[in-house]
Protein backbone atom coordinates (compact mmCIF):
# COMPACT_ATOMS: atom_id res chain seq x y z
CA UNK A 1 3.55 -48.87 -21.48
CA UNK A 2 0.33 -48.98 -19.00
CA UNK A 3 0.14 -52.18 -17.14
CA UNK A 4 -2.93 -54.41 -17.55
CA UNK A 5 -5.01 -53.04 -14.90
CA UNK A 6 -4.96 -49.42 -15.52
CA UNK A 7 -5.85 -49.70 -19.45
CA UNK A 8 -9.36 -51.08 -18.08
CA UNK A 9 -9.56 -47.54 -16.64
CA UNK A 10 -12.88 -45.33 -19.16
CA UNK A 11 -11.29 -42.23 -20.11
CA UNK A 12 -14.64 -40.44 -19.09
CA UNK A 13 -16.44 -40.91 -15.71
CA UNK A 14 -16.30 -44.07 -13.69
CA UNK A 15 -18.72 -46.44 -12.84
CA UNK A 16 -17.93 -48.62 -9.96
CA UNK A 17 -19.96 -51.21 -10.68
CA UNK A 18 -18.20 -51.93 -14.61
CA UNK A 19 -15.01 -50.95 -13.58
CA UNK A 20 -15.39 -53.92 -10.98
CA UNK A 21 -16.85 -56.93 -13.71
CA UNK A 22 -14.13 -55.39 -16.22
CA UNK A 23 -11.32 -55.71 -13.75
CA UNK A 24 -12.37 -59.66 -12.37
CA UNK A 25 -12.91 -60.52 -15.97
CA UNK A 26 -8.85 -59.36 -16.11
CA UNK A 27 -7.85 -60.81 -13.41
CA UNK A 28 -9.52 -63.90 -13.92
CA UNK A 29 -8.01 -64.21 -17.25
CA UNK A 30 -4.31 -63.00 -16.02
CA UNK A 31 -4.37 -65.32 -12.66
CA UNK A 32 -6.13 -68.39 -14.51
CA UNK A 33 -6.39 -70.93 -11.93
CA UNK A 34 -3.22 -69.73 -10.16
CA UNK A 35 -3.07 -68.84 -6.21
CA UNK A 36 -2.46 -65.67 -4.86
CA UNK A 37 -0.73 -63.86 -2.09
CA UNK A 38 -2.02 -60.86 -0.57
CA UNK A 39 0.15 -58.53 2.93
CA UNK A 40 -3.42 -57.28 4.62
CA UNK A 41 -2.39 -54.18 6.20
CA UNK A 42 -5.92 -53.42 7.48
CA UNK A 43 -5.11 -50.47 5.52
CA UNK A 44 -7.92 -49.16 2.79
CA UNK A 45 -5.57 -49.95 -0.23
CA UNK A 46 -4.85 -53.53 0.80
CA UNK A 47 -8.36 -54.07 2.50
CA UNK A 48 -10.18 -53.28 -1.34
CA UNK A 49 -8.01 -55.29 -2.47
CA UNK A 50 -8.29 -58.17 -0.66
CA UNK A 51 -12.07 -58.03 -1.48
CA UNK A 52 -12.06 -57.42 -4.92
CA UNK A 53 -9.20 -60.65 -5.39
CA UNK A 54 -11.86 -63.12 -3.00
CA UNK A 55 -14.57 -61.88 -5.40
CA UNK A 56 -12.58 -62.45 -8.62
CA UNK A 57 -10.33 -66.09 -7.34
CA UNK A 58 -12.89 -67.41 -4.02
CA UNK A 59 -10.65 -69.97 -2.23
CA UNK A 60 -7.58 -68.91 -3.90
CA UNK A 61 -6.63 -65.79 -2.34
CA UNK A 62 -4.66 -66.06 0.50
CA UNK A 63 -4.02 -63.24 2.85
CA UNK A 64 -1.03 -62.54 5.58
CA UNK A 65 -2.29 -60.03 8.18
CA UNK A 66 0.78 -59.17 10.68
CA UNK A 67 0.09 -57.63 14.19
CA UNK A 68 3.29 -56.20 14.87
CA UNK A 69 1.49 -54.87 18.23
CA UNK A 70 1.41 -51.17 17.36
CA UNK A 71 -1.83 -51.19 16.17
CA UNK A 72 -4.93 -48.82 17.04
CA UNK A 73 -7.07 -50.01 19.98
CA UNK A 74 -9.41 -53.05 18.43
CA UNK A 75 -8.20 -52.72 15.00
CA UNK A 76 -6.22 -56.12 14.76
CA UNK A 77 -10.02 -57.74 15.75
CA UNK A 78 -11.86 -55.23 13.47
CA UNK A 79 -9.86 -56.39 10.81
CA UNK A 80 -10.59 -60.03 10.90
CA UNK A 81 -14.05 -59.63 11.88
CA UNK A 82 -14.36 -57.14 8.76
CA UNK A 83 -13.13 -60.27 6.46
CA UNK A 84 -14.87 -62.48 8.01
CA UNK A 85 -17.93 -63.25 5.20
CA UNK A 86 -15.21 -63.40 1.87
CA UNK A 87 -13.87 -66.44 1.04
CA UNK A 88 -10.10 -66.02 1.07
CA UNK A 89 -7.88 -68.07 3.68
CA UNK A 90 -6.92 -65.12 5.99
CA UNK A 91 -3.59 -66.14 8.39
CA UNK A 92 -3.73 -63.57 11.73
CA UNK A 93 0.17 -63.57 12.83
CA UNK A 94 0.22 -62.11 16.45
CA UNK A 95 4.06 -60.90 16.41
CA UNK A 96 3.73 -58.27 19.00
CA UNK A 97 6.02 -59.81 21.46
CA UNK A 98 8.75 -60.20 18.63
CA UNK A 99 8.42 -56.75 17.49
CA UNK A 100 8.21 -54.73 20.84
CA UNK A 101 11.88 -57.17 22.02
CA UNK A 102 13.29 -55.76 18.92
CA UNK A 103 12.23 -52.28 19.34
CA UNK A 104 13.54 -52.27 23.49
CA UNK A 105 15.83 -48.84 23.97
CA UNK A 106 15.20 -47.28 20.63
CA UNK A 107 14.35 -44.19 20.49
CA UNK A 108 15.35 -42.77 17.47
CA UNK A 109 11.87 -42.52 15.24
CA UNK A 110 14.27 -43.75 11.81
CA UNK A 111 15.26 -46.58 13.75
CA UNK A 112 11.88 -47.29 14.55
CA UNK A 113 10.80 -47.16 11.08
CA UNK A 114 13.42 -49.33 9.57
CA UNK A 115 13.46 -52.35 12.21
CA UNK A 116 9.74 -52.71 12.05
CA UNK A 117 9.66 -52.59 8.23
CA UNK A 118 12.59 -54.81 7.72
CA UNK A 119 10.78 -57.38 10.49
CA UNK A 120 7.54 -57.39 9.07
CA UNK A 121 9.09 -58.50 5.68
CA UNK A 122 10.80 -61.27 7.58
CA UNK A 123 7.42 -61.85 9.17
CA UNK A 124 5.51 -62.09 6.19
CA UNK A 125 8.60 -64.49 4.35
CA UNK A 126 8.45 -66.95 7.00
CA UNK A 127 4.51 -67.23 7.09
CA UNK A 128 4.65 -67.16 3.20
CA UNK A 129 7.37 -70.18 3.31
CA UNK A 130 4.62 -72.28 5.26
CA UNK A 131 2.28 -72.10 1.98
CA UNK A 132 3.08 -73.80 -1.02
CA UNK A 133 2.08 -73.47 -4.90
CA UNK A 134 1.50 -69.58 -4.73
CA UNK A 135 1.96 -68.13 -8.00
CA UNK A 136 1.26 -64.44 -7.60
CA UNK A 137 1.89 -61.57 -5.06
CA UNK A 138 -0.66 -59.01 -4.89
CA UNK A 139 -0.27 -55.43 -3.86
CA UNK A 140 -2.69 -52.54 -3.48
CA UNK A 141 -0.65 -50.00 -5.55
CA UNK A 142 -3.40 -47.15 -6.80
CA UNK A 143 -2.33 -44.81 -9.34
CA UNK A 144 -1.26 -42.20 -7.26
CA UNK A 145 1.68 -44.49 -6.79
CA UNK A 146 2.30 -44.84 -10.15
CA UNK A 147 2.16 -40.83 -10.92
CA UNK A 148 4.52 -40.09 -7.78
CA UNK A 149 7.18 -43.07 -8.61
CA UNK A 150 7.08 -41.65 -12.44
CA UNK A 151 6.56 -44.82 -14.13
CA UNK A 152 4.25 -43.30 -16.67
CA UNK A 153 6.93 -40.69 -18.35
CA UNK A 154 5.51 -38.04 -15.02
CA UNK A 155 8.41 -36.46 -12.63
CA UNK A 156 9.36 -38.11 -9.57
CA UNK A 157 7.66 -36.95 -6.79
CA UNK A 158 8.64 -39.57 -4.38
CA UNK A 159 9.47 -43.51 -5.08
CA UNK A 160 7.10 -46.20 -3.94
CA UNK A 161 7.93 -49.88 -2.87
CA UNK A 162 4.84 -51.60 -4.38
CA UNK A 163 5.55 -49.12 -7.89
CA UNK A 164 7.94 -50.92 -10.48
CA UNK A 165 7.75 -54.78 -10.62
CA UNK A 166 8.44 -58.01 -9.08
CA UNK A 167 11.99 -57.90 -7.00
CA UNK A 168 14.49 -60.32 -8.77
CA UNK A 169 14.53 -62.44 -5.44
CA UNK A 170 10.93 -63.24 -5.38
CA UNK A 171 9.78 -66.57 -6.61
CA UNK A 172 6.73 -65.39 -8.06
CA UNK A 173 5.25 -65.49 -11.91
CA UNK A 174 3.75 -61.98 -11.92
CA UNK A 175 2.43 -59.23 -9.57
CA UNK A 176 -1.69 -59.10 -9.34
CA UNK A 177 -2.26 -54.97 -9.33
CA UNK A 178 -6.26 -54.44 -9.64
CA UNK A 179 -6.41 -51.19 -8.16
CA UNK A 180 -3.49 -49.84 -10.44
CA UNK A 181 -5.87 -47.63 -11.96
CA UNK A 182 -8.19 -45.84 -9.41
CA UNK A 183 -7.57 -42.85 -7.14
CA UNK A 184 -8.04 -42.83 -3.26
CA UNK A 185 -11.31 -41.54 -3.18
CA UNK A 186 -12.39 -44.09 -6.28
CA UNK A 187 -10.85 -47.11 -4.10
CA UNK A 188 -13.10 -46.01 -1.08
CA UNK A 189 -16.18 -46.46 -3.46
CA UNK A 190 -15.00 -49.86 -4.59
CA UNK A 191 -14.66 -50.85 -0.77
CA UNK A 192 -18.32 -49.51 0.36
CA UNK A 193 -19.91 -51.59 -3.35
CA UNK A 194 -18.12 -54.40 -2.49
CA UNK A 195 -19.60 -54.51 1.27
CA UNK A 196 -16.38 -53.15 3.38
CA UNK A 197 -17.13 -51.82 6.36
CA UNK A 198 -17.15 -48.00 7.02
CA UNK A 199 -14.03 -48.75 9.48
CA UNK A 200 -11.69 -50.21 6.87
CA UNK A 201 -13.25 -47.89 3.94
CA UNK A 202 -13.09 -44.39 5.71
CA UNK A 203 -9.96 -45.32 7.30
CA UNK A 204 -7.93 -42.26 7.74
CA UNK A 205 -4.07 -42.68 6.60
CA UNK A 206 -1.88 -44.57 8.94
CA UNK A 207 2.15 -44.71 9.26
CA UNK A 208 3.15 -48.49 8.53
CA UNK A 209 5.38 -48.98 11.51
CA UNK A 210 1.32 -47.60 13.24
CA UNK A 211 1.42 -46.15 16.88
CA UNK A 212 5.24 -46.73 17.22
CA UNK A 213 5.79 -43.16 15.48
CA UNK A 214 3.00 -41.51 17.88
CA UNK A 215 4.81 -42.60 21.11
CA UNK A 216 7.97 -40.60 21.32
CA UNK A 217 10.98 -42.42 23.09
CA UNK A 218 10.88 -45.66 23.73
CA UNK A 219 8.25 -47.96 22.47
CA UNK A 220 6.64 -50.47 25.06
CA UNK A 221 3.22 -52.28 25.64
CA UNK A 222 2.47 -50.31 28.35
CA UNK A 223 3.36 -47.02 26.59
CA UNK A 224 1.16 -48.44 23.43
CA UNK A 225 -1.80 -49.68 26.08
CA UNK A 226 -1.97 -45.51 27.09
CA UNK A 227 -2.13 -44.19 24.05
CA UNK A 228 -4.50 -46.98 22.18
CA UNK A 229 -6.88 -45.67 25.12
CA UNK A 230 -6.31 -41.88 24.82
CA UNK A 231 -6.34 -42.62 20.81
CA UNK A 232 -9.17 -44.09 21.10
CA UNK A 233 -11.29 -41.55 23.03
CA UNK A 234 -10.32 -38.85 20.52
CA UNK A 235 -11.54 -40.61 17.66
CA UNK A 236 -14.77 -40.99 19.11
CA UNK A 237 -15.32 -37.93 19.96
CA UNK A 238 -14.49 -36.63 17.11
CA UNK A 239 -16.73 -39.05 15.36
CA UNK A 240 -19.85 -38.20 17.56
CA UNK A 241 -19.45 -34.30 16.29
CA UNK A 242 -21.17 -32.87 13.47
CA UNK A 243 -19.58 -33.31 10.13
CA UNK A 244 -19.15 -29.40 9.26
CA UNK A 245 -16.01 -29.78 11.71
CA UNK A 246 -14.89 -33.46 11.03
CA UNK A 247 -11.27 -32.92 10.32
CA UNK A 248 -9.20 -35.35 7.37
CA UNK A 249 -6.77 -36.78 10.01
CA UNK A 250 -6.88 -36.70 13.81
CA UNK A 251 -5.19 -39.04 16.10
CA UNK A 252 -3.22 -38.55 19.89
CA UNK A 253 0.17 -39.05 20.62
CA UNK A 254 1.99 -39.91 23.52
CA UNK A 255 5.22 -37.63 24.14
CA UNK A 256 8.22 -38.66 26.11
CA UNK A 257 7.06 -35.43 28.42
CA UNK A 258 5.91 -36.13 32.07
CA UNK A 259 4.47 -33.70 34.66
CA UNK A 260 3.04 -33.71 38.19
CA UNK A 261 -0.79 -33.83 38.36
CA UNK A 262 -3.84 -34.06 41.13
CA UNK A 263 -5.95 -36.96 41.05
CA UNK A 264 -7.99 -37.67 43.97
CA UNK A 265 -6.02 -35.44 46.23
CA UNK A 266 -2.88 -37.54 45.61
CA UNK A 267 0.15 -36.32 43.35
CA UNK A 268 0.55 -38.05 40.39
CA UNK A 269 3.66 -37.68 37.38
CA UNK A 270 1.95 -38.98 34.08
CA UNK A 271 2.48 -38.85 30.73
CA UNK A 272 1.39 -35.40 28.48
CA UNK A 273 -0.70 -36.64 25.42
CA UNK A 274 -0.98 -34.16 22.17
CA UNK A 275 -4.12 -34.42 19.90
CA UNK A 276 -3.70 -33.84 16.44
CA UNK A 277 -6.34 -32.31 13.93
CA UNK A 278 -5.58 -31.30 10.51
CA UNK A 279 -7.68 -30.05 7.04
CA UNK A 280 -5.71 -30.88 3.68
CA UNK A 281 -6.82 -31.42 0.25
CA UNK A 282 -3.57 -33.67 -0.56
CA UNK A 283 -1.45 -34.33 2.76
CA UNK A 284 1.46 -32.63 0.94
CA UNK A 285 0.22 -29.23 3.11
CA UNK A 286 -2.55 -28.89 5.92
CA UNK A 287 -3.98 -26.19 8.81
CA UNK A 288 -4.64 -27.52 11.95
CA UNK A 289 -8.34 -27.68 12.92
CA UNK A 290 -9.74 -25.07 15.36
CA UNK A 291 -11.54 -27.55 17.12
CA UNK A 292 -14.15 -26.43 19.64
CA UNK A 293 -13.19 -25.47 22.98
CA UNK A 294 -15.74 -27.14 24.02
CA UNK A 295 -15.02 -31.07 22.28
CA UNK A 296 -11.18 -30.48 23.50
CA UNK A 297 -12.53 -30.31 27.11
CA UNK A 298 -14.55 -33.07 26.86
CA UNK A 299 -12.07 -34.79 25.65
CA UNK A 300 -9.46 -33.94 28.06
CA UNK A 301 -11.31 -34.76 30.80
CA UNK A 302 -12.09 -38.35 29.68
CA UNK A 303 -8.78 -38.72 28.34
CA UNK A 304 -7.43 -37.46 32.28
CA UNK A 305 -9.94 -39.33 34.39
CA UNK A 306 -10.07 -42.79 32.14
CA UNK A 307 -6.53 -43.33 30.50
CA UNK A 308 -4.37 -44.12 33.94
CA UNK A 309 -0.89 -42.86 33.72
CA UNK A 310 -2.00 -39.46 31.65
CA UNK A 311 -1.63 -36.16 33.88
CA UNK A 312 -2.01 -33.68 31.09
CA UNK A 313 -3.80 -32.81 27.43
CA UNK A 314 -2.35 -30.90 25.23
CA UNK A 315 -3.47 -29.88 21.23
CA UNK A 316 -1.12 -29.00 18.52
CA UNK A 317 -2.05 -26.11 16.40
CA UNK A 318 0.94 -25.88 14.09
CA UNK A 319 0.00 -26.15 10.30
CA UNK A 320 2.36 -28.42 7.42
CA UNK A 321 4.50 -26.68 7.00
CA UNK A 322 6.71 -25.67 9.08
CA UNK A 323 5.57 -29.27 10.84
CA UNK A 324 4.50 -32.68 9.51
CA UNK A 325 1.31 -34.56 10.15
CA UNK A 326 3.02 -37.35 12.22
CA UNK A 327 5.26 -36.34 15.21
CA UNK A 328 7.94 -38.91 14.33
């Protein structure tokens, strides 16, 4: 049986602007004069969705946005500031300090995952537990979800949290899923019509537990500080090149390799950073972007002589398979 929100999907082509005064009109009439509660990631899924819900329930949507400190350089600031004209009560938890004491000697990238997903649930209880007469949870589930957790009669492909109902130990009336029935690339549209910014719209894919999986060993706000900065520099310049060689994902990482250097005359032992750059239709497989010799240079060199404590660039050309997009 489809859920509510994907039987407003048209069987023929969509138009953004009716799919989005079909899909208030629903969740006006499901939500009624209820309140809602929305996890912001900053991610594109939950970003939509946060604007589509303030457009739909204005004062009633209220939104938990947790900076567990392993975010991109700016992004925690772009995030509010990108929010900043809807009228939804947005609550900014800096937890950075709580995250990195929890995440002190690990090294294991599983590890990493798990105690930063389990503590941003505990995060996101305790600020929820501070609101009161919240009737509904929202989630940004898209119907990719859906088709990979099998819920419609397909095969599993892989199981999704937000994909299969309300846990029996929430105390909530129903789950708010408006974007149930769009694809990625439909959600993005729905974003840019319903005045998201470029950053939050365009958004490339980003692990949950964020930069904590692109620094290998252990995770510290110094480490983080290096490779926000290196991160950083890549993007840009991989922004500021023409499109014909724009990959679909491209980020740094910081490896747990060190090695001597020159700067200024004086030996230095920094940290090696790896650029990533990969072309895929679907994520599931991808080829690694011959990126001009000429960008990586440029790039190396401002990475090098404006990201202190980096002695050495390096790029990854190995393809999914045999690899994976992330390093952890």
């Amino acid at each position: 049986m489809k859920n509510r929100y994907e039987e407003i999907r048209p069987s023929g082509e969509l138009d953004i602007a009716s799919y989005e005064s079909r899909c208030i009109d629903v969740i006006k009439e499901h939500v009624g004069d209820g309140q809602v509660l929305l996890a912001l990631s900053g991610g594109v899924d939950s970003a939509v969705c946060a604007a589509l819900l303030a457009k739909a329930l204005p004062g009633r949507l209220h939104c938990i946005f947790v900076d567990h400190g392993c975010m991109r350089k700016n992004e925690p600031d772009e995030v509010e500031e990108a929010f900043a004209g809807f009228d939804l009560n947005l609550i900014r938890v800096d937890a950075e300090d709580r995250f990195l004491a929890l995440l002190k000697g690990v090294t294991d990238p599983e590890r990493k995952r798990k105690i930063i997903g389990e503590e941003f649930i505990r995060v996101f209880e305790e600020e929820a537990g501070k609101l009161s007469g919240i009737d509904f949870l929202a989630q940004g589930t898209i119907y990719p979800d859906v088709l990979e957790s099998g819920v419609d009669g397909s095969a599993v492909v892989k199981s999704h949290h937000n994909v299969g109902g309300l846990p029996e130990n929430i105390n909530f009336k129903d789950l708010v899923e408006p974007l149930r029935g769009l694809y990625k690339p439909e959600v993005r549209q729905l974003g840019r019509h319903l005045g998201l910014p470029a950053t939050l719209t365009e958004r490339q894919p980003f692990p949950g537990p964020g930069l904590a999986v692109r620094c290998l060993g252990e995770v510290n706000k110094a480490k983080l500080d290096i490779l926000r900065d290196a991160d950083a520099i890549f993007r840009a310049e991989i922004e500021a090149s023409p499109d014909d060689t724009r990959p679909d994902q491209y980020f740094a990482v910081l490896t747990d390799t060190r090695s001597v250097g020159v700067m200024e005359g004086m030996r230095t032992y920094g940290y090696t950073i790896a650029l990533r750059a990969i072309k895929t239709d679907d994520f599931m497989a991808g080829e690694y972007v011959p990126l001009p010799h000429e960008l990586l240079s440029r790039v190396s060199q401002r990475i090098t002589g404006e990201v202190a404590g980096v002695s050495r660039v390096v790029y990854d050309i190995t393809s999914k398979p045999p690899a994976t997009v992330e390093w952890e």
